[in-house]
Protein backbone atom coordinates (compact mmCIF):
# COMPACT_ATOMS: atom_id res chain seq x y z
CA UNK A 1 14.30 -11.73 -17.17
CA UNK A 2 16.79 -14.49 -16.55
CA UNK A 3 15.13 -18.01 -15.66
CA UNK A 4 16.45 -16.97 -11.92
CA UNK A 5 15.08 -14.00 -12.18
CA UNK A 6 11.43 -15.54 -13.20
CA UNK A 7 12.13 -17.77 -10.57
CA UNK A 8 12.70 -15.75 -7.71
CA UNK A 9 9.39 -14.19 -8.63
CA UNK A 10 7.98 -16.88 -7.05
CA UNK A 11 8.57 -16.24 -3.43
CA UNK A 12 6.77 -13.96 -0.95
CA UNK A 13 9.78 -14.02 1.87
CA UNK A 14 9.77 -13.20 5.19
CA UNK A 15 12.19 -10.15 6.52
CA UNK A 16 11.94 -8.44 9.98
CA UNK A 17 11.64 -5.10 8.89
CA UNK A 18 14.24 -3.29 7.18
CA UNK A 19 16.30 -4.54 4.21
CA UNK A 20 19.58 -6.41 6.51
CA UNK A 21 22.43 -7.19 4.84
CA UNK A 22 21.37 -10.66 4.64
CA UNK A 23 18.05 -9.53 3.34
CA UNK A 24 19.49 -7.11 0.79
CA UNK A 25 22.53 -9.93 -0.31
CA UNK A 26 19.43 -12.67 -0.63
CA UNK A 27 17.72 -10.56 -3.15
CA UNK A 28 20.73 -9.80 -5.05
CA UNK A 29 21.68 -13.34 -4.96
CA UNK A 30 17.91 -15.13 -5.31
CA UNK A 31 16.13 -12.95 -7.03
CA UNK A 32 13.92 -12.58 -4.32
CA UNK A 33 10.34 -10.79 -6.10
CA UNK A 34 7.95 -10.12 -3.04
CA UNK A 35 8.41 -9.56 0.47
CA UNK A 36 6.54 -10.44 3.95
CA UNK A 37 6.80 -8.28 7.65
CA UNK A 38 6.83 -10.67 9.80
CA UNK A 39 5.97 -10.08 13.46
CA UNK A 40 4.48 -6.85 15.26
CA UNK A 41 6.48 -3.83 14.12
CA UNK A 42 4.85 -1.02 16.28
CA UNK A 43 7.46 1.91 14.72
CA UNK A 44 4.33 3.71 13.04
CA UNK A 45 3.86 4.62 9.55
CA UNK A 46 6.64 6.90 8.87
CA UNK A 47 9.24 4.26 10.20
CA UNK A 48 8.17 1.92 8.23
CA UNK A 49 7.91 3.67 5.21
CA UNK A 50 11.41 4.58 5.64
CA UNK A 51 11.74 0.38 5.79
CA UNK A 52 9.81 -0.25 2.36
CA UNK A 53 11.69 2.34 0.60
CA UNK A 54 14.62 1.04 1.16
CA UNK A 55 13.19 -2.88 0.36
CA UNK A 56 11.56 -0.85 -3.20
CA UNK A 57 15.41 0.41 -3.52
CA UNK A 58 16.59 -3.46 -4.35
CA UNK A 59 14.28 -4.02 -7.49
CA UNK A 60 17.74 -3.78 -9.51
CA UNK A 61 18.07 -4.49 -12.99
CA UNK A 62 21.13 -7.35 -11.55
CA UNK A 63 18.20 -8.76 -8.76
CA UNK A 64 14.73 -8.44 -10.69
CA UNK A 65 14.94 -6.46 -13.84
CA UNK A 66 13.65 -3.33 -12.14
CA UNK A 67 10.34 -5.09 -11.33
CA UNK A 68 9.44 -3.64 -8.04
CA UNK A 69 8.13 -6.02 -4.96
CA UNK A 70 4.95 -6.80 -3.32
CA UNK A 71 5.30 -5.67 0.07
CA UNK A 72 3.05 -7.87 2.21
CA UNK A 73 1.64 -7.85 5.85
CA UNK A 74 -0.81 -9.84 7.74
CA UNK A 75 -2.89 -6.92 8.44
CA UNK A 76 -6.72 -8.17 9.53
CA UNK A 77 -7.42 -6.59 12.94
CA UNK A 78 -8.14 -7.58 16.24
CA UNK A 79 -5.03 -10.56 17.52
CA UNK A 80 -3.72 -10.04 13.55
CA UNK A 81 -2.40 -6.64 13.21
CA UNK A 82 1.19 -6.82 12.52
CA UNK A 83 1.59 -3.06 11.68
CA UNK A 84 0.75 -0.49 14.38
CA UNK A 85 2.13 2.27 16.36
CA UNK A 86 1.53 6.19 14.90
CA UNK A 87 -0.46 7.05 11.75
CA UNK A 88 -1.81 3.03 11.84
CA UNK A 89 -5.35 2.96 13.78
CA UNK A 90 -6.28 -0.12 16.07
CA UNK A 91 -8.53 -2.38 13.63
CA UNK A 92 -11.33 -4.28 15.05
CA UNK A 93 -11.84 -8.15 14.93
CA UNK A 94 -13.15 -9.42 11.81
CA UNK A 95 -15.52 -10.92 13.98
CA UNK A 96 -16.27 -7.46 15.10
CA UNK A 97 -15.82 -6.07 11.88
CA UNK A 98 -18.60 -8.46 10.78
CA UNK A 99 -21.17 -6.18 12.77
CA UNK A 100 -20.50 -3.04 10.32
CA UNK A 101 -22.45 -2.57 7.56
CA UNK A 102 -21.01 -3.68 4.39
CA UNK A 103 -20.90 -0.19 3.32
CA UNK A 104 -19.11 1.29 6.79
CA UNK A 105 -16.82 -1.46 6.41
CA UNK A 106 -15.82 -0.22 3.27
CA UNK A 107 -15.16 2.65 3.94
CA UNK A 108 -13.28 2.04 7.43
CA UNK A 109 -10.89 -0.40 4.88
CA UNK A 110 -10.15 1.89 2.53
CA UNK A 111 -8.91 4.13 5.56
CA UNK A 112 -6.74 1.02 6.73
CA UNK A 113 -5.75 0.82 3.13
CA UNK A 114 -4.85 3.95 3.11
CA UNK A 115 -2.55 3.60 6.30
CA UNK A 116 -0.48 0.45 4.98
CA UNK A 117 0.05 2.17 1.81
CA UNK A 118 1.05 5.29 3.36
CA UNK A 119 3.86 2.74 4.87
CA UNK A 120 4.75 1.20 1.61
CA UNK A 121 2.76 -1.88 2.01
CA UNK A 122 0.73 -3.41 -1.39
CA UNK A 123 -0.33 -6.76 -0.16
CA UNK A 124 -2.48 -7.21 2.37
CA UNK A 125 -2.69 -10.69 3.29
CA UNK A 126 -6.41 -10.68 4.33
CA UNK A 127 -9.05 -10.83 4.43
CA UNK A 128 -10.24 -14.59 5.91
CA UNK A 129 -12.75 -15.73 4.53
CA UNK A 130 -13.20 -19.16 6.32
CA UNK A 131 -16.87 -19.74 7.70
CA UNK A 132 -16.51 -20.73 10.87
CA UNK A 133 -19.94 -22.14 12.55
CA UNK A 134 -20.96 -20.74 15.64
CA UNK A 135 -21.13 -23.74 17.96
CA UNK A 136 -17.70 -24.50 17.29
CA UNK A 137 -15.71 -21.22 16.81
CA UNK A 138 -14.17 -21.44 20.31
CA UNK A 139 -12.64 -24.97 19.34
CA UNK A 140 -11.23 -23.92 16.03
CA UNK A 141 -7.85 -22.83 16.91
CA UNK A 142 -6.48 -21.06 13.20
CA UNK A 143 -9.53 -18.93 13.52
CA UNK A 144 -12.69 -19.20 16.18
CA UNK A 145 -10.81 -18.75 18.82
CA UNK A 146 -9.45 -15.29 17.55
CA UNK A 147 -12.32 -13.73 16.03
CA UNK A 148 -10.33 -13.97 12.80
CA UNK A 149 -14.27 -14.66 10.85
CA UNK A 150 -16.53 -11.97 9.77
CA UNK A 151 -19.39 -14.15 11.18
CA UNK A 152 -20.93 -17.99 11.09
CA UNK A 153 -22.41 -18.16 7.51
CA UNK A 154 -21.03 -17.66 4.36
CA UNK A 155 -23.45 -14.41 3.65
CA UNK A 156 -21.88 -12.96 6.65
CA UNK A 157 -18.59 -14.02 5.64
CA UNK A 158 -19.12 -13.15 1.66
CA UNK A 159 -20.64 -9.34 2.29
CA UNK A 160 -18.39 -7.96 5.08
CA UNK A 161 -15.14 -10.00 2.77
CA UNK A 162 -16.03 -8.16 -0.42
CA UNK A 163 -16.35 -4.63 1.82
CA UNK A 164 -12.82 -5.58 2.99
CA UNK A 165 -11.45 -6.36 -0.44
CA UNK A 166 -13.23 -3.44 -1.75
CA UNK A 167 -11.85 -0.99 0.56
CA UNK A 168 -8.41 -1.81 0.49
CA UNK A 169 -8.37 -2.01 -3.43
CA UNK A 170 -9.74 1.65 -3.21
CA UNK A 171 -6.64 2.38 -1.33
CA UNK A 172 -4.46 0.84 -3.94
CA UNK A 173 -3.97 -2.36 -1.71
CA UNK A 174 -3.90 -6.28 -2.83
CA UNK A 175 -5.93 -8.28 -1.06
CA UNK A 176 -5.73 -12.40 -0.55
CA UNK A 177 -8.99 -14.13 -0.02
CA UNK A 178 -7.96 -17.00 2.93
CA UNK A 179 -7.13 -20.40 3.42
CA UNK A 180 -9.01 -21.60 0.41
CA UNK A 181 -11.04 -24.33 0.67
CA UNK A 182 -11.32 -22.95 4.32
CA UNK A 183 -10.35 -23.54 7.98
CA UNK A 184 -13.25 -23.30 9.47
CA UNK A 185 -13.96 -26.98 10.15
CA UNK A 186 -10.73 -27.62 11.91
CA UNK A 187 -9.62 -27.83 14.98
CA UNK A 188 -5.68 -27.65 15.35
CA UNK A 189 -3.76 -24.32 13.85
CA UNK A 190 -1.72 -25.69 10.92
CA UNK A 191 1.17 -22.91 12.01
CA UNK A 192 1.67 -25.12 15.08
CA UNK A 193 0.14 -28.51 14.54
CA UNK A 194 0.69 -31.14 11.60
CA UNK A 195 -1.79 -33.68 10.51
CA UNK A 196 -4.81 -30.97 10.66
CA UNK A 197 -7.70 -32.48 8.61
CA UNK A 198 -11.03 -31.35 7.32
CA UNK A 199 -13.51 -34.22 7.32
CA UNK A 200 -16.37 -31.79 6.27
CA UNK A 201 -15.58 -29.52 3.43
CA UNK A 202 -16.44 -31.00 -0.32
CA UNK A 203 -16.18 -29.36 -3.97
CA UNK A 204 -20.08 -28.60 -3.06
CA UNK A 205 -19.82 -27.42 0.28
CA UNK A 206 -22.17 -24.38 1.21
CA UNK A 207 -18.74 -22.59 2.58
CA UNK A 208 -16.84 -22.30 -0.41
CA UNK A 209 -19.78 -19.26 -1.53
CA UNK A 210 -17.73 -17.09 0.57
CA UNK A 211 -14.78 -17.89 -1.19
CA UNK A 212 -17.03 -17.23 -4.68
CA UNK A 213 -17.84 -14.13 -3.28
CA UNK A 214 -14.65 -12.78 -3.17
CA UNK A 215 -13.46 -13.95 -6.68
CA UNK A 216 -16.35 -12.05 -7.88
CA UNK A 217 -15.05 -9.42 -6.13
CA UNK A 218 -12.26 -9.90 -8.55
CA UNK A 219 -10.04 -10.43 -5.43
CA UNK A 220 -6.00 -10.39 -6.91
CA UNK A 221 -5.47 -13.50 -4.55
CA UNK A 222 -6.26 -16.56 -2.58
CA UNK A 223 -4.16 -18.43 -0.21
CA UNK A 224 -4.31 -22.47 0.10
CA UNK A 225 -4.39 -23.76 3.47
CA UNK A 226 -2.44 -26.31 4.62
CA UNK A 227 -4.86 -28.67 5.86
CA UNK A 228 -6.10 -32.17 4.32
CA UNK A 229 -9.60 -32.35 3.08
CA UNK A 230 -10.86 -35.83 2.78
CA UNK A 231 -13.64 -34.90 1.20
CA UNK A 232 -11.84 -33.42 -1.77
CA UNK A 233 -8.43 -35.29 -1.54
CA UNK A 234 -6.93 -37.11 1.32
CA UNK A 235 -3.82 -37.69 0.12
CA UNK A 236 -2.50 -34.40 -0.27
CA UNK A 237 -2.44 -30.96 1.71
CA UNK A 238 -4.39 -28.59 0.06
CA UNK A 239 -1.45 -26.82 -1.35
CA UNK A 240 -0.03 -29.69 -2.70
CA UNK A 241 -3.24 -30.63 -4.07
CA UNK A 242 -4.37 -30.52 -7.99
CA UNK A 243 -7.68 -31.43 -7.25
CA UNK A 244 -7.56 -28.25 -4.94
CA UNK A 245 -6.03 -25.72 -6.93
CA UNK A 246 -6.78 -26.79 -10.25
CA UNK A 247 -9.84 -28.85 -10.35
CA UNK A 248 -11.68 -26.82 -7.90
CA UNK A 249 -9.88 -23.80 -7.46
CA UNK A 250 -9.31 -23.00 -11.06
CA UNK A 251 -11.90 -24.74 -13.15
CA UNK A 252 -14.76 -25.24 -10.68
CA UNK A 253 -14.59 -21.83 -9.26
CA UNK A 254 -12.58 -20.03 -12.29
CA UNK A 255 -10.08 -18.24 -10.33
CA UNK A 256 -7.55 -16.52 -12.61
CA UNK A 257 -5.71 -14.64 -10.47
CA UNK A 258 -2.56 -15.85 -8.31
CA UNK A 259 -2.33 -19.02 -6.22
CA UNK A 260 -0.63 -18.22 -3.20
CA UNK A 261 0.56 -20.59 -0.23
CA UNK A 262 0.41 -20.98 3.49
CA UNK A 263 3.52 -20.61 4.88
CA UNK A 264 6.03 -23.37 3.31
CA UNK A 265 9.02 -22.59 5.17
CA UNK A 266 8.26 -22.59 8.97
CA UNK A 267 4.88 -24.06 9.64
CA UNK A 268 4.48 -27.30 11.45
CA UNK A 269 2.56 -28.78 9.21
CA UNK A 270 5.14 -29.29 6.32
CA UNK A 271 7.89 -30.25 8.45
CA UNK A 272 8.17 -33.22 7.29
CA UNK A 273 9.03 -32.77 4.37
CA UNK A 274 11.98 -30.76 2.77
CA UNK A 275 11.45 -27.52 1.60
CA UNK A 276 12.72 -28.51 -1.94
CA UNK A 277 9.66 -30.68 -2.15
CA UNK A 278 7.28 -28.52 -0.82
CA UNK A 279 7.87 -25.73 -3.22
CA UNK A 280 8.14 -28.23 -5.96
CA UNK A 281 4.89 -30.10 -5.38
CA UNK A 282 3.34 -26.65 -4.76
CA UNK A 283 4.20 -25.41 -7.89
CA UNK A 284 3.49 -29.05 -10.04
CA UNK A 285 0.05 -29.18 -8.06
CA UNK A 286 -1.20 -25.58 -9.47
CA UNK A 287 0.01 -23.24 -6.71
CA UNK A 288 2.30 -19.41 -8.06
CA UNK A 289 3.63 -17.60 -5.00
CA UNK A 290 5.59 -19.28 -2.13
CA UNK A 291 5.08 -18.19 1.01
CA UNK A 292 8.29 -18.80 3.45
CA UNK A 293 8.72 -16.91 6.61
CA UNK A 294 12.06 -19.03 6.33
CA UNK A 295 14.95 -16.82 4.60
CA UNK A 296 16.81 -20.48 5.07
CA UNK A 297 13.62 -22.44 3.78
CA UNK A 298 13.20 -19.93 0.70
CA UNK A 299 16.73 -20.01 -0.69
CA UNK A 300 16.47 -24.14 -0.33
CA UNK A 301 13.02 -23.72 -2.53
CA UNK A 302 14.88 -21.45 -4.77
CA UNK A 303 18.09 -23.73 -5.48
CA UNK A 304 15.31 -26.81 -6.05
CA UNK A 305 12.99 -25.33 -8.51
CA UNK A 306 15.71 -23.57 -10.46
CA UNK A 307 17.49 -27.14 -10.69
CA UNK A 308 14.54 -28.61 -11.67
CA UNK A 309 13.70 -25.51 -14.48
CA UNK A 310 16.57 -26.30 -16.06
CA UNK A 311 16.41 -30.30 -17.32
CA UNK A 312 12.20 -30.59 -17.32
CA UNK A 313 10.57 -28.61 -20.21
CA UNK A 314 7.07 -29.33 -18.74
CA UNK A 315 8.21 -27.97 -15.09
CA UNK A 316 9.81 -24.79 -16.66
CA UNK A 317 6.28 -23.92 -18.84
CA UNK A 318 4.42 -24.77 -15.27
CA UNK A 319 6.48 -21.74 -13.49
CA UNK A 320 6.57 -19.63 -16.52
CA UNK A 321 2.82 -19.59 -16.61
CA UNK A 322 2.49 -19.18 -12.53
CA UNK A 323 5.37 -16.28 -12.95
CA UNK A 324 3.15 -14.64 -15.73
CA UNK A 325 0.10 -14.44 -13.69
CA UNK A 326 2.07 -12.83 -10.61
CA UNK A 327 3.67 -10.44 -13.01
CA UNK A 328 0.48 -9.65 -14.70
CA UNK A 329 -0.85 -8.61 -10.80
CA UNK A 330 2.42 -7.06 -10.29
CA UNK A 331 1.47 -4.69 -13.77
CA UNK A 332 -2.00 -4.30 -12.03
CA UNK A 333 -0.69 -2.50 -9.24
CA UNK A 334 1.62 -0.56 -10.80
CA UNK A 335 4.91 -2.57 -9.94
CA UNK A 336 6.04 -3.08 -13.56
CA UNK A 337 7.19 -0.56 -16.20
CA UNK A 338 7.10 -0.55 -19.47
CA UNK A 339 10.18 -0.78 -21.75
């Protein structure tokens, strides 16, 4: 791979749909490595396989050395099902889903697993595994107040979580354990509101076991939120954190797998800064795959980080090591080949 190659494998992009021109010249030009639906496509399953076929049909030797993409969706149920239509079934609440058995939610998320891959899709972004207590859910806007939690403890949250990952990984479907350290303590919706803080959660906190649940599950991802937790470091979002993602994330908990952000590119709460620094201080703080649901946000990111590669050794080795561990899931789900 070229070093913009490597780098582009760094982003998890946002496309409406089908490959557009712009989509299709973006990847050719950027390198582009993983892609996001964003919004509520209700063409079915058979539409939208047509869709991801055609995004698989980019992974050129000239745009990623013939390393395929993760397709990704926000696929969770209830008010979070971005896929639907024919061939996709209507997916409870995780709230809801929280009153299966671990074992029958298993099995109903290897069905859903089944569905999204049937459409081309290999990244679900789910499940959420923020613990959300009960006498506050309905004033914790990111999740409470749409039944995005399995339930108000982190047992609850842990069990039905590993059924979810579980099931989907049956299917042949990624899964991202969400928003590490959790958003369940919150009130405002970091999509919509900046300056969200979490005065509650520290590196001990009885809701991160939910979180340890699913990286025993040997769950491929977790997303950082982008929320500031004074307990743990109030000077920095969580995903611009390194006591976040590395001291806690990564040596506390001993994630291996792949560090992956909130939305950089359109969410309130990094407005303020530019999108070259956020996907700079992302990467620099411990985080591997950018999230931008900004086409405009991710080719800024790009330009920034490649500049950057190229005159500071110690920056390169940082993204060489965060592209290695998204190629090494991209080899676990069989979107490498061998030479």
């Amino acid at each position: 791979m070229s070093e913009a190659q490597r780098v582009g494998q760094l982003f998890l992009v946002g496309i409406a749909g089908a490959p557009t021109a712009e989509v299709a010249r973006a990847v050719g030009t950027y390198h582009f490595g993983s892609l996001l639906w964003e919004g509520t496509s209700t063409a079915g399953v058979a539409a939208d396989r047509q869709d991801s076929q055609a995004i698989q049909a980019l992974a050129s030797s000239a745009a990623t050395a013939k390393v395929r993409f993760f397709i990704a969706a926000n696929q969770e149920g209830g008010q979070v099902q971005e896929l639907q239509g024919p061939g996709f079934s209507a997916i409870p609440s995780a709230l809801a889903q929280g009153q299966l058995s671990a074992a029958e939610l298993q099995r109903q998320a290897a069905a859903w697993g089944r569905e999204l891959r049937s459409a081309g899709v290999n990244l679900d972004l789910a499940p959420v595994m923020d613990v959300v207590p009960s006498a506050t859910a309905s004033q914790n806007a990111p999740v409470g107040a749409l039944q995005r939690e399995f339930g108000h403890n982190p047992q609850t949250t842990g069990a039905h979580g590993v059924a979810f990952i579980r099931g989907m990984k049956q299917a042949g479907v990624a899964t991202t354990a969400k928003h590490f350290p959790g958003l369940g303590q919150v009130v405002g919706n970091t999509d919509f509101s900046s300056g969200v803080v979490d005065t509650t959660t520290g590196p001990k906190s009885p809701y991160l076991k939910s979180f340890q649940s699913a990286m025993k599950a040997d769950v491929p991802f977790v997303m950082v939120a982008l929320a500031t937790y004074t307990r743990i470091d109030p000077h920095h979002l969580a995903a611009f954190s390194t006591r976040v993602m590395q001291d806690l994330l990564r040596e506390q908990l001993n994630f291996q797998g792949v560090i992956v952000s909130d939305d950089l590119g359109a969410a309130a709460a990094v407005t303020g800064l530019s999108p070259a620094t956020r996907g700079i201080d992302f990467l620099a703080a411990g985080g591997d795959l950018i999230t931008s649901q900004s086409l405009p946000a991710a080719v800024a990111m790009d330009k920034a980080i490649l500049a950057r590669t190229a005159g500071d050794a110690a920056f390169r080795s940082t993204v060489n090591s965060a592209v290695m561990r998204i190629l090494d899931a991209k080899q676990a789900y069989h979107l490498t080949s061998c030479r």
